[in-house]
PDB file of N, CA and C in Angstrom:
ATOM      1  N   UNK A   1      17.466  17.123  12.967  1.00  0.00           N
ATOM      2  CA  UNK A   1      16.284  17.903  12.729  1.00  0.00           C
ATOM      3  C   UNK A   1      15.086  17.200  13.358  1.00  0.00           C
ATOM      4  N   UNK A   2      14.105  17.628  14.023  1.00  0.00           N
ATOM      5  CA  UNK A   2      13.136  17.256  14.434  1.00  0.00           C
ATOM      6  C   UNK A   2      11.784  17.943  14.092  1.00  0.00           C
ATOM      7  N   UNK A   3      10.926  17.280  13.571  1.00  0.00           N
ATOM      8  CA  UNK A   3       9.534  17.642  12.693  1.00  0.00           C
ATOM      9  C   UNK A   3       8.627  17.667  13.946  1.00  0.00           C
ATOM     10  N   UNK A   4       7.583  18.784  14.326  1.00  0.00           N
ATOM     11  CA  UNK A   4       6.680  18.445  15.308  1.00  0.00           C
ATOM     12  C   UNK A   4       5.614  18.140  14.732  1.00  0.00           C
ATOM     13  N   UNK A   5       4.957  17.475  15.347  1.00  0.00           N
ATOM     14  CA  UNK A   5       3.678  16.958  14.291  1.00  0.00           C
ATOM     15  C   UNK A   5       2.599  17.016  15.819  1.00  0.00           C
ATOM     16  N   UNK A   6       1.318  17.681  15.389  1.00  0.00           N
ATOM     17  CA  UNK A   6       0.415  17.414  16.629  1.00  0.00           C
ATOM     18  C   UNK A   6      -0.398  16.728  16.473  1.00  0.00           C
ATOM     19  N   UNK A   7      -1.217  15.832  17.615  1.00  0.00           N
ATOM     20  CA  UNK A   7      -2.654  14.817  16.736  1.00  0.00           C
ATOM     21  C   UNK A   7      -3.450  15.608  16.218  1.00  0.00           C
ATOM     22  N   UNK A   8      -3.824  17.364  16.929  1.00  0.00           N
ATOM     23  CA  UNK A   8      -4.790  17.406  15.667  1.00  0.00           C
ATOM     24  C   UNK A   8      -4.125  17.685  14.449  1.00  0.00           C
ATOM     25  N   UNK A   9      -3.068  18.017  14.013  1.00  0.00           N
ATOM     26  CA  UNK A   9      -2.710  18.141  12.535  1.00  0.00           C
ATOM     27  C   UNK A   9      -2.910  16.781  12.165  1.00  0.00           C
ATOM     28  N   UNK A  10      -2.396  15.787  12.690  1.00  0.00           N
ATOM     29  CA  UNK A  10      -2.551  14.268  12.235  1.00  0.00           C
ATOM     30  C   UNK A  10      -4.339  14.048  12.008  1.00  0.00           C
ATOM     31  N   UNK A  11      -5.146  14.536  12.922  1.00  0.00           N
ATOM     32  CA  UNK A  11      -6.186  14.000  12.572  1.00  0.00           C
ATOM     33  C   UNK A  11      -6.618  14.897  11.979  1.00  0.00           C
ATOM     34  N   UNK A  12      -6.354  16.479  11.282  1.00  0.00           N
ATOM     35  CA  UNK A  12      -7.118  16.967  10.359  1.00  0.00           C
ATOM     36  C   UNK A  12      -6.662  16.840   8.702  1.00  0.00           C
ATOM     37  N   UNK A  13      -4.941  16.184   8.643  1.00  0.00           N
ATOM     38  CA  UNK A  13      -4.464  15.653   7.600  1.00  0.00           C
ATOM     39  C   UNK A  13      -5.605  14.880   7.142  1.00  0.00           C
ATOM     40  N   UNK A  14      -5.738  13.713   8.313  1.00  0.00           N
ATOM     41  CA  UNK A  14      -6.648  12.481   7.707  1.00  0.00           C
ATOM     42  C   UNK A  14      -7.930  12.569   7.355  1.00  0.00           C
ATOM     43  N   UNK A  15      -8.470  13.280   7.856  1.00  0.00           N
ATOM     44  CA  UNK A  15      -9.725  13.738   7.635  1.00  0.00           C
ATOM     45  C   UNK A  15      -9.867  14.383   5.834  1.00  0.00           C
ATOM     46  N   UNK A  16      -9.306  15.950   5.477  1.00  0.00           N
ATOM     47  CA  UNK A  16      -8.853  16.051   4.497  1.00  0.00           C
ATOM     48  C   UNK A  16      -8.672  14.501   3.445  1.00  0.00           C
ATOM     49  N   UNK A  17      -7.655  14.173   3.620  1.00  0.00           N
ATOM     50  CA  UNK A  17      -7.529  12.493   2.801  1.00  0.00           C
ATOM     51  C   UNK A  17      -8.694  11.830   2.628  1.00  0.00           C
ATOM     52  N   UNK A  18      -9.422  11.778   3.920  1.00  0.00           N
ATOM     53  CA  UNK A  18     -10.558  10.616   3.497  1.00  0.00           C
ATOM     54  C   UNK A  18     -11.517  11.047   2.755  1.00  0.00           C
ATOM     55  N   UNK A  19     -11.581  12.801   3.118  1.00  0.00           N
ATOM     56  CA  UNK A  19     -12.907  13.536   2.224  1.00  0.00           C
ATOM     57  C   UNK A  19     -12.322  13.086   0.644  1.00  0.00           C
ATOM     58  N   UNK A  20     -11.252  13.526   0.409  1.00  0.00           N
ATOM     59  CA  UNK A  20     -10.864  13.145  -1.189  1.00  0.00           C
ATOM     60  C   UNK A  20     -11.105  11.695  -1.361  1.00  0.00           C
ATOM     61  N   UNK A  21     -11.215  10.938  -0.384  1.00  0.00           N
ATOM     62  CA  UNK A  21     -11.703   9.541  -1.392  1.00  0.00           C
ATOM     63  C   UNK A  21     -13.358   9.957  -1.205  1.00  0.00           C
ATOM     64  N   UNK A  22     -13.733  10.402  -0.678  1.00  0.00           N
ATOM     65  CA  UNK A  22     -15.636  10.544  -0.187  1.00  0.00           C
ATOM     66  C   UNK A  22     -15.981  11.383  -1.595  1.00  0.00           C
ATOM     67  N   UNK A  23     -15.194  12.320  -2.192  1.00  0.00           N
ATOM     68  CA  UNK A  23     -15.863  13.121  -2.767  1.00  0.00           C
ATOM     69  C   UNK A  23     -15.251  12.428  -4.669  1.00  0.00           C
ATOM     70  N   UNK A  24     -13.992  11.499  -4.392  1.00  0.00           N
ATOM     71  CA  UNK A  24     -14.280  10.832  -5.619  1.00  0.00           C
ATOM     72  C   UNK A  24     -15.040   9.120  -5.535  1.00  0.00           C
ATOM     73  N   UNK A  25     -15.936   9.573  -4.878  1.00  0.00           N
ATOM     74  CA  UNK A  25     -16.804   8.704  -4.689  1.00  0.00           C
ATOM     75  C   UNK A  25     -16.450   7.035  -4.534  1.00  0.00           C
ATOM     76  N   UNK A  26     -15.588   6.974  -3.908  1.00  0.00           N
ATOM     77  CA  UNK A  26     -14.790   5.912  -3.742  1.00  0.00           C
ATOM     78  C   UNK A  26     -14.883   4.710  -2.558  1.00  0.00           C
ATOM     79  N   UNK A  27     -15.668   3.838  -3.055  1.00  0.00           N
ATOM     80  CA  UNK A  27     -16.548   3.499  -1.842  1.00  0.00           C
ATOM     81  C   UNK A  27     -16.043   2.326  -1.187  1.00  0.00           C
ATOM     82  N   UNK A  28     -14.780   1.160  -1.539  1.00  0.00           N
ATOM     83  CA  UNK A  28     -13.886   0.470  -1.371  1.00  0.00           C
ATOM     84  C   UNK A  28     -12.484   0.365  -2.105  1.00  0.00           C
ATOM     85  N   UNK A  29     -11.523  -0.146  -1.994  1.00  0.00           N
ATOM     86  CA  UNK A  29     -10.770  -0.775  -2.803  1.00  0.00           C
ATOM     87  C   UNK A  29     -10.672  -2.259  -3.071  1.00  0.00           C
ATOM     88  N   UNK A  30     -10.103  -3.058  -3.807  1.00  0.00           N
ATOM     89  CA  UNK A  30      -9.854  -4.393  -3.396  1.00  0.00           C
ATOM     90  C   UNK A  30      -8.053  -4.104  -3.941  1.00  0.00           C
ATOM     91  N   UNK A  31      -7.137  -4.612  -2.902  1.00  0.00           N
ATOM     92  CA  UNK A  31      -6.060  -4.583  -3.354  1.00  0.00           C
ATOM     93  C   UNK A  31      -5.725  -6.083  -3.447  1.00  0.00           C
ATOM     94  N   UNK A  32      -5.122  -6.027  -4.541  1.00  0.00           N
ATOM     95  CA  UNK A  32      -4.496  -7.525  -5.098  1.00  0.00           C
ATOM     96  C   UNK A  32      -3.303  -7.878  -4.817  1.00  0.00           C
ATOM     97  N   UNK A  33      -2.647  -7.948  -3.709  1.00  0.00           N
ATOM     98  CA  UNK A  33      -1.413  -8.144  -3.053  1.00  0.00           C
ATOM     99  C   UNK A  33      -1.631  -8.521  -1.981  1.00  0.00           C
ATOM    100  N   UNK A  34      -0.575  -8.997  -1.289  1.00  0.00           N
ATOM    101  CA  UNK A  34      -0.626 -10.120   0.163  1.00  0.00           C
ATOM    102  C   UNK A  34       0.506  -8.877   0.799  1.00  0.00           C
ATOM    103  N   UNK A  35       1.621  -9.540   0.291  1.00  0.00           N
ATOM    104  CA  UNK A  35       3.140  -9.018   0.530  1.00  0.00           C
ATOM    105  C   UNK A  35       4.081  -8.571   0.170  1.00  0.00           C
ATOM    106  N   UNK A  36       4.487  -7.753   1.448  1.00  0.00           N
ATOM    107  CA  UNK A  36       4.984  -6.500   0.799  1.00  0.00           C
ATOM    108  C   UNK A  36       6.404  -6.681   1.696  1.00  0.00           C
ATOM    109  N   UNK A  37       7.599  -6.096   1.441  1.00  0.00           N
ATOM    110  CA  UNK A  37       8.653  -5.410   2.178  1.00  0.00           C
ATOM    111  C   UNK A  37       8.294  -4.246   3.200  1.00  0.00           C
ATOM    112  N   UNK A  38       9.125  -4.423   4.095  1.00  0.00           N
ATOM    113  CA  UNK A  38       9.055  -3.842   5.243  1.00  0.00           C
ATOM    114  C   UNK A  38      10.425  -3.137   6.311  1.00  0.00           C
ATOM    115  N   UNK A  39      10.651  -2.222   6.057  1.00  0.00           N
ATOM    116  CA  UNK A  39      11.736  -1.815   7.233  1.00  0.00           C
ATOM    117  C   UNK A  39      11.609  -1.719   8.352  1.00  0.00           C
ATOM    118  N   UNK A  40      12.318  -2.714   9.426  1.00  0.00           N
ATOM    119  CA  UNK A  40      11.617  -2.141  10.776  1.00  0.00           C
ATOM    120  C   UNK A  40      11.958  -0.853  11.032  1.00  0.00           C
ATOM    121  N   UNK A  41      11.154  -0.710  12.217  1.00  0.00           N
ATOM    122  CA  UNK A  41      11.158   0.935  12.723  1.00  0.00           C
ATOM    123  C   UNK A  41      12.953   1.626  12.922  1.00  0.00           C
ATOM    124  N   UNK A  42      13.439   0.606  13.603  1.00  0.00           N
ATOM    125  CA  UNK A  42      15.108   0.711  14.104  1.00  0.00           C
ATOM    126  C   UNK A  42      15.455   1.215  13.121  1.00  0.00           C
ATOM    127  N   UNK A  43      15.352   0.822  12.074  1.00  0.00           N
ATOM    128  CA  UNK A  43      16.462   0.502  10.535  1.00  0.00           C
ATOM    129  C   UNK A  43      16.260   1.864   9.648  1.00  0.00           C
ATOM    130  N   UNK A  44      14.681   2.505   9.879  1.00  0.00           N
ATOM    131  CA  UNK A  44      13.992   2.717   8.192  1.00  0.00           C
ATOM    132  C   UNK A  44      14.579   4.028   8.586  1.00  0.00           C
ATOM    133  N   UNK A  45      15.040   4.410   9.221  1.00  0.00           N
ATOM    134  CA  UNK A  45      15.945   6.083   9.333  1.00  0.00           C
ATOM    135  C   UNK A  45      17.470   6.186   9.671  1.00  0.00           C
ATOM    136  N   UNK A  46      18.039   4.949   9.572  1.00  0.00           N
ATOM    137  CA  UNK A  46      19.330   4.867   9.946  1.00  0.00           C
ATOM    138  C   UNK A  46      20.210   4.423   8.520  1.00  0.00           C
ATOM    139  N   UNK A  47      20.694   5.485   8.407  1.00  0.00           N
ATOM    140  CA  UNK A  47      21.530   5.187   6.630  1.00  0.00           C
ATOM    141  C   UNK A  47      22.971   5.364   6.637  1.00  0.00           C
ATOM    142  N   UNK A  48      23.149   4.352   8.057  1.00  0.00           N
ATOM    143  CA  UNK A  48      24.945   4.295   8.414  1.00  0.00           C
ATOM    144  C   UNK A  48      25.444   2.487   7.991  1.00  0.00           C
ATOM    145  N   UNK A  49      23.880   2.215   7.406  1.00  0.00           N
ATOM    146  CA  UNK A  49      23.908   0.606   6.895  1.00  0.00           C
ATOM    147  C   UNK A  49      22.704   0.951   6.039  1.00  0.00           C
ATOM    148  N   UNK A  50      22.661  -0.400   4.904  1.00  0.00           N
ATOM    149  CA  UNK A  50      21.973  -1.324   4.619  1.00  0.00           C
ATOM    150  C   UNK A  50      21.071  -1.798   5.147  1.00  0.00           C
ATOM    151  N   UNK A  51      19.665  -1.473   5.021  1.00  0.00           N
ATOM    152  CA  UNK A  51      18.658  -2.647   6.509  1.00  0.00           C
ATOM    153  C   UNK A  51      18.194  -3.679   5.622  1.00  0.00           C
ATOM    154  N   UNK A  52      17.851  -4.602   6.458  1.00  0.00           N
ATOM    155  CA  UNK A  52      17.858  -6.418   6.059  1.00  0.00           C
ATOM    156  C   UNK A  52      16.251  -5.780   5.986  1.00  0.00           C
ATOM    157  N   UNK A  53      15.444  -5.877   5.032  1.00  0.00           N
ATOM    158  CA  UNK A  53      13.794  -5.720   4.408  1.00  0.00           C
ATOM    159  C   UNK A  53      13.472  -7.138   5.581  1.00  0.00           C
ATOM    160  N   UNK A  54      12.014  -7.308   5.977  1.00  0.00           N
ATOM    161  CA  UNK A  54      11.691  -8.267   6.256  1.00  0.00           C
ATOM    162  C   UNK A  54      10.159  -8.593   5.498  1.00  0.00           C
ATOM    163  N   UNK A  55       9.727  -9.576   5.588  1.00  0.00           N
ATOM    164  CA  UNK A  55       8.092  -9.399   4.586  1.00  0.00           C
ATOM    165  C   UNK A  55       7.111  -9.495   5.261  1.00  0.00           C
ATOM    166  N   UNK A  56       5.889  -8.299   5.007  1.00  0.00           N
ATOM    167  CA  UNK A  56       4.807  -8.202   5.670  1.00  0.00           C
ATOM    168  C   UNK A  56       3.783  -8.744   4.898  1.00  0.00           C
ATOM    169  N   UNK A  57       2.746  -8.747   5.287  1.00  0.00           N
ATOM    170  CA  UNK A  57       1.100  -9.187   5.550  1.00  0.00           C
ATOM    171  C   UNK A  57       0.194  -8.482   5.249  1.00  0.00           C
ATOM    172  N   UNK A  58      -0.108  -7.588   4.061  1.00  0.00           N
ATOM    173  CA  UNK A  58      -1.263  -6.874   4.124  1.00  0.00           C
ATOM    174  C   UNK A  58      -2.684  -8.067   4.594  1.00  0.00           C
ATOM    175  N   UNK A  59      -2.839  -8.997   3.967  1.00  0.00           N
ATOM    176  CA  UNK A  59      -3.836  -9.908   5.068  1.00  0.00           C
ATOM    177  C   UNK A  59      -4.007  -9.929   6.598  1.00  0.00           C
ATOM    178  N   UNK A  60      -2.435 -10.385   6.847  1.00  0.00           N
ATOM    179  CA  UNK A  60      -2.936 -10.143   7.978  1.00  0.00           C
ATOM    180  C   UNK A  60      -2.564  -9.079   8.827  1.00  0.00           C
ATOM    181  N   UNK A  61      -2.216  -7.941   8.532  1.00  0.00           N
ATOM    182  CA  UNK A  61      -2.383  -6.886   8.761  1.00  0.00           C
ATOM    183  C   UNK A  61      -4.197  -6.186   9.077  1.00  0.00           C
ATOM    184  N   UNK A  62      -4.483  -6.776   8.175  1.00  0.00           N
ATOM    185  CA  UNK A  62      -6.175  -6.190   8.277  1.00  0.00           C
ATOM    186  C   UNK A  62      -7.286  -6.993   8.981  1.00  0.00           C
ATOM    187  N   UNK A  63      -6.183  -8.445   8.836  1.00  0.00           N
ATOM    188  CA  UNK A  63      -7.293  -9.470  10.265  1.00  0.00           C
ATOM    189  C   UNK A  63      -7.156  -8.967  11.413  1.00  0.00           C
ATOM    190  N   UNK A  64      -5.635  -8.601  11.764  1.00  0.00           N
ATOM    191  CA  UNK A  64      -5.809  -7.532  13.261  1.00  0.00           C
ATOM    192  C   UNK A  64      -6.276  -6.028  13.362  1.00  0.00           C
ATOM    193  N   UNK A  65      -6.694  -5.638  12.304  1.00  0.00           N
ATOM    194  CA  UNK A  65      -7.087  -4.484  12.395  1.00  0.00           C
ATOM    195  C   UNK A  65      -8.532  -4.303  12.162  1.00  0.00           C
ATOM    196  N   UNK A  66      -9.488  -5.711  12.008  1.00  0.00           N
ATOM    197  CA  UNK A  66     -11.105  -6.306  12.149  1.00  0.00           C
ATOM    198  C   UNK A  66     -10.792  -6.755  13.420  1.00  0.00           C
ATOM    199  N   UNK A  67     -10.070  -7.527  13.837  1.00  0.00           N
ATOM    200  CA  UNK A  67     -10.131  -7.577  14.951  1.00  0.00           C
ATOM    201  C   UNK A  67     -10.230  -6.043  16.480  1.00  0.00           C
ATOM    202  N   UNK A  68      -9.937  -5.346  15.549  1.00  0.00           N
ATOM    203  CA  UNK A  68      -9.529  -3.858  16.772  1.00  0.00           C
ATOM    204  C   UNK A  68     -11.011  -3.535  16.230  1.00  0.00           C
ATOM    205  N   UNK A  69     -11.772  -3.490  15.199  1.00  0.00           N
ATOM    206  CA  UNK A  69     -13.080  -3.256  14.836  1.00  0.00           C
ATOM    207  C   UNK A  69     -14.373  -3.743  15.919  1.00  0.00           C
ATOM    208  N   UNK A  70     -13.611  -5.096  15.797  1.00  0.00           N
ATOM    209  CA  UNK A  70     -14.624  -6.506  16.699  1.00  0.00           C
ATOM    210  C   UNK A  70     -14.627  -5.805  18.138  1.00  0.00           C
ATOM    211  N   UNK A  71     -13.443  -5.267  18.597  1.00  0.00           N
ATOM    212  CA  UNK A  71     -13.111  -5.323  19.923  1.00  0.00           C
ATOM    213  C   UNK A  71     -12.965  -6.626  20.516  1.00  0.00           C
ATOM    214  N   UNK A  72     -11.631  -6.989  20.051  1.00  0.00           N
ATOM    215  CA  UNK A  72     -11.629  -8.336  20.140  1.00  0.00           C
ATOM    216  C   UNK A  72     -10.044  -8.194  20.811  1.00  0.00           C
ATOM    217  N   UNK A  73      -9.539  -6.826  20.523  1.00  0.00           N
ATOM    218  CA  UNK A  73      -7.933  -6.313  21.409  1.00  0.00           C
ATOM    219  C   UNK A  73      -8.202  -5.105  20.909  1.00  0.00           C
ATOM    220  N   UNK A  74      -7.813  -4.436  22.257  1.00  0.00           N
ATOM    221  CA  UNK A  74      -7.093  -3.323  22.621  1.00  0.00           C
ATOM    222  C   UNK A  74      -6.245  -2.539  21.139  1.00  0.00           C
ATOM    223  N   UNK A  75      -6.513  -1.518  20.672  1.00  0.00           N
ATOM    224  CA  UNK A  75      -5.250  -0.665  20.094  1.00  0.00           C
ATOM    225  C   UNK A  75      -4.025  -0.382  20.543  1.00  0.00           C
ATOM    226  N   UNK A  76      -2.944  -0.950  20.072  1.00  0.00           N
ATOM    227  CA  UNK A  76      -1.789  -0.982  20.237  1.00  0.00           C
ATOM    228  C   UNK A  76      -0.655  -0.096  19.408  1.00  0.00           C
ATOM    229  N   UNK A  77       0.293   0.636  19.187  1.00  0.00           N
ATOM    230  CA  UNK A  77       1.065   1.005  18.760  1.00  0.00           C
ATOM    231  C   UNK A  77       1.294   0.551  17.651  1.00  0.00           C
ATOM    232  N   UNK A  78       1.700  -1.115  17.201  1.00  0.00           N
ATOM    233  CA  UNK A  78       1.596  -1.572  16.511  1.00  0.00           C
ATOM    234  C   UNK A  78       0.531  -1.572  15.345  1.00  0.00           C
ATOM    235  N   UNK A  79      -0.723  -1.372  15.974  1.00  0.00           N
ATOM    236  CA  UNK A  79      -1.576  -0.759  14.914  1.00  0.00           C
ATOM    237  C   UNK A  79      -1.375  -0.321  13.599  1.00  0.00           C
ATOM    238  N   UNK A  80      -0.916   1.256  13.779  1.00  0.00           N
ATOM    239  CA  UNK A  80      -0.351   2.250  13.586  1.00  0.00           C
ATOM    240  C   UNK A  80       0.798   1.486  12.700  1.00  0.00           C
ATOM    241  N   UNK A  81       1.846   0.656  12.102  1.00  0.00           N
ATOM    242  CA  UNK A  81       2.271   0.267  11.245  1.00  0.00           C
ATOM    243  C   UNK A  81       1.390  -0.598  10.777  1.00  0.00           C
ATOM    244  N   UNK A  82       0.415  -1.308  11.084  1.00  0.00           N
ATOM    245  CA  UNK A  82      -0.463  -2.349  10.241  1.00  0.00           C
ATOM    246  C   UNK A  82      -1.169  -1.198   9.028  1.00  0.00           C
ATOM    247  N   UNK A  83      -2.137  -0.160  10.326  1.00  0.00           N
ATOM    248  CA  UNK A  83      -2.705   0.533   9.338  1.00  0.00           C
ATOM    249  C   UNK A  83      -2.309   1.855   8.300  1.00  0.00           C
ATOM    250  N   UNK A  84      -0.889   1.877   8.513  1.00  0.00           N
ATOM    251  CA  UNK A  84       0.064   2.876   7.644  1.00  0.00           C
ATOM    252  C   UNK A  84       0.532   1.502   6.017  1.00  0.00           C
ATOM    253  N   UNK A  85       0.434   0.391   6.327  1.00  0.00           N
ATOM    254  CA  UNK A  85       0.615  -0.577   5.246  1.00  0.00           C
ATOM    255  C   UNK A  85      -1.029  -0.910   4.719  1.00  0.00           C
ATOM    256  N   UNK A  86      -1.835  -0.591   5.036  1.00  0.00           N
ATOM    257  CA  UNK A  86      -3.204  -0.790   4.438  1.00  0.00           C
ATOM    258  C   UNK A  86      -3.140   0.673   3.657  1.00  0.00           C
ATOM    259  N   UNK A  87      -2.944   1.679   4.450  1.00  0.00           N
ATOM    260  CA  UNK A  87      -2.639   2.939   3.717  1.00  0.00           C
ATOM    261  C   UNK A  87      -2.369   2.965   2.231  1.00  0.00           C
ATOM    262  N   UNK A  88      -0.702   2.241   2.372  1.00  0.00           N
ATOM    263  CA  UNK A  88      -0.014   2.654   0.987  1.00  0.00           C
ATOM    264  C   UNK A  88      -0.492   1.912   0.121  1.00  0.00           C
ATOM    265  N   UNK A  89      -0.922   0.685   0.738  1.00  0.00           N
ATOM    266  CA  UNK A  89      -1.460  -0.360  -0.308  1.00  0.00           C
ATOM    267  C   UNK A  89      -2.878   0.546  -0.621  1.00  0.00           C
ATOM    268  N   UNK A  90      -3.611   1.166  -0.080  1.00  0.00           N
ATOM    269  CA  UNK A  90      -4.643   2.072  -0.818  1.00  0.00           C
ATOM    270  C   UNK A  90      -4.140   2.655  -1.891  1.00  0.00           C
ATOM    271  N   UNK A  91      -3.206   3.455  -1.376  1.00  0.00           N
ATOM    272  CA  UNK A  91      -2.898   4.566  -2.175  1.00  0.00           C
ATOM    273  C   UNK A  91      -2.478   4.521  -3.767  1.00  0.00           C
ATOM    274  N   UNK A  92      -1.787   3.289  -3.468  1.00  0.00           N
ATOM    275  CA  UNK A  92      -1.085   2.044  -4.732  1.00  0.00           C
ATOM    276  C   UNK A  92      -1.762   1.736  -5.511  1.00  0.00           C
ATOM    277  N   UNK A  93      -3.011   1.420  -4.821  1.00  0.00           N
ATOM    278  CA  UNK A  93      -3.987   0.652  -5.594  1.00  0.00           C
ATOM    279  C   UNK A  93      -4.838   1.669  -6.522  1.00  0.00           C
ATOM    280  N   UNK A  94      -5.183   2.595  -5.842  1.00  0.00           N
ATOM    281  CA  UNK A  94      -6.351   3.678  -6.353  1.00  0.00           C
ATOM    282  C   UNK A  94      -5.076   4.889  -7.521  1.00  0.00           C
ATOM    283  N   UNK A  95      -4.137   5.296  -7.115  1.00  0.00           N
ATOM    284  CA  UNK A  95      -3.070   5.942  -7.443  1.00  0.00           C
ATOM    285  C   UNK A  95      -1.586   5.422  -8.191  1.00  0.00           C
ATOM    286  N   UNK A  96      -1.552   4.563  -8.646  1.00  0.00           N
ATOM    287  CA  UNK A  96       0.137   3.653  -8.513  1.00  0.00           C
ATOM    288  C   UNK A  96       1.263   4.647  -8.693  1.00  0.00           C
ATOM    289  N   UNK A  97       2.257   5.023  -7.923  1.00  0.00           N
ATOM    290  CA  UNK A  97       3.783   5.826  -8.222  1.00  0.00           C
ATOM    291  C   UNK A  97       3.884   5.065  -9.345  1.00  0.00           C
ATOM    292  N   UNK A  98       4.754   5.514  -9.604  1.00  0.00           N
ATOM    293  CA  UNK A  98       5.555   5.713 -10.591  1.00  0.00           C
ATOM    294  C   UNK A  98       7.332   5.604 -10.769  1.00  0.00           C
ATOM    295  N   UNK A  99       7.836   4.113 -11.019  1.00  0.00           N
ATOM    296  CA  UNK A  99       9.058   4.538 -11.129  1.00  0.00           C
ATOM    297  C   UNK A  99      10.047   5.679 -11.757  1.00  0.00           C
ATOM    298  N   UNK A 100      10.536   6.569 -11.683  1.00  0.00           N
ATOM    299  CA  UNK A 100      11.502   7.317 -12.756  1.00  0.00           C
ATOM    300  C   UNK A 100      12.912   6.714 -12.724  1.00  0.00           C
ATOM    301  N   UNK A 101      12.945   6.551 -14.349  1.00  0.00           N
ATOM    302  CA  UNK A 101      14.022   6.430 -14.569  1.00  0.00           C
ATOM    303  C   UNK A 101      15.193   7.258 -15.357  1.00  0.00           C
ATOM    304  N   UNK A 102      16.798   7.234 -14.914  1.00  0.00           N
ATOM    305  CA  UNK A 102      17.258   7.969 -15.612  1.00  0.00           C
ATOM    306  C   UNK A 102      17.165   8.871 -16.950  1.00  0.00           C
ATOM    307  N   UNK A 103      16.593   8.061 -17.694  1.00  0.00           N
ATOM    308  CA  UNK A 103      16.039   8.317 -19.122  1.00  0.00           C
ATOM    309  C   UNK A 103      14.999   9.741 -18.971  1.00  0.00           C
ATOM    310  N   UNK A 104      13.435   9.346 -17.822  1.00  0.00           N
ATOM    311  CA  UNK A 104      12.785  10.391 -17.747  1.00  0.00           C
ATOM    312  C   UNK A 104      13.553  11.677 -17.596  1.00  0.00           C
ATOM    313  N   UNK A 105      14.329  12.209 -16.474  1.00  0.00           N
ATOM    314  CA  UNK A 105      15.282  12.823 -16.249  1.00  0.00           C
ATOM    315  C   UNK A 105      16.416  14.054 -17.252  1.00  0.00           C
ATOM    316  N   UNK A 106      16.287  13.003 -18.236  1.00  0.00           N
ATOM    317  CA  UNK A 106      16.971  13.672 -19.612  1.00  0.00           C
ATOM    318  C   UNK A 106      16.635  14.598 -20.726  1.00  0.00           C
ATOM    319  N   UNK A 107      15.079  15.186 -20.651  1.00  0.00           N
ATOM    320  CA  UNK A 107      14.766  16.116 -21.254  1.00  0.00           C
ATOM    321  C   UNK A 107      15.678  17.264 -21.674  1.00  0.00           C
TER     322      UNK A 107
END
């Protein structure tokens, strides 16, 4: 199956998103975590194995992504997973999931 996705849907998704933090008046986060698990790209859609997690950097994830601020380098592809892990760690932070467990389930 293949999902098409266009940049402007991507950039009017995001837009949408950011207004909902603008309009709950949400003017930083501070997230209290460093590190996190990580699937590389190869792995995180292939479920003919097990993928080996490796551990990321929300720190320094966001020193290279002040640095792309600074203009201090070029935007890279890589980006784009730094700032998809600043993401969830937002989202975490302001929102936290929720494990379910079997038990919930049992109504």
């Amino acid at each position: 199956m293949t999902i098409r996705i266009t940049v402007d849907e991507i950039k009017l998704i995001f837009e949408l998103l950011f207004q909902r933090i603008k309009d709950d008046q949400i003017e930083f986060v501070d997230v209290k975590t460093d590190f996190y698990w990580l699937i590389t790209s190869d792995e995180w859609s292939n479920f003919d194995f097990s993928p080996e997690a490796v551990v990321g950097s929300l720190v320094d994830d966001w020193d290279s992504l002040q640095e792309v601020l600074e203009s201090k380098h070029i935007v890279t592809y890589l980006d784009y997973e730094r700032f998809a892990s600043i993401l969830r760690a937002t989202s975490e932070t302001i929102a936290p999931s929720k494990k379910k467990s079997v038990e919930d389930n049992s109504d």
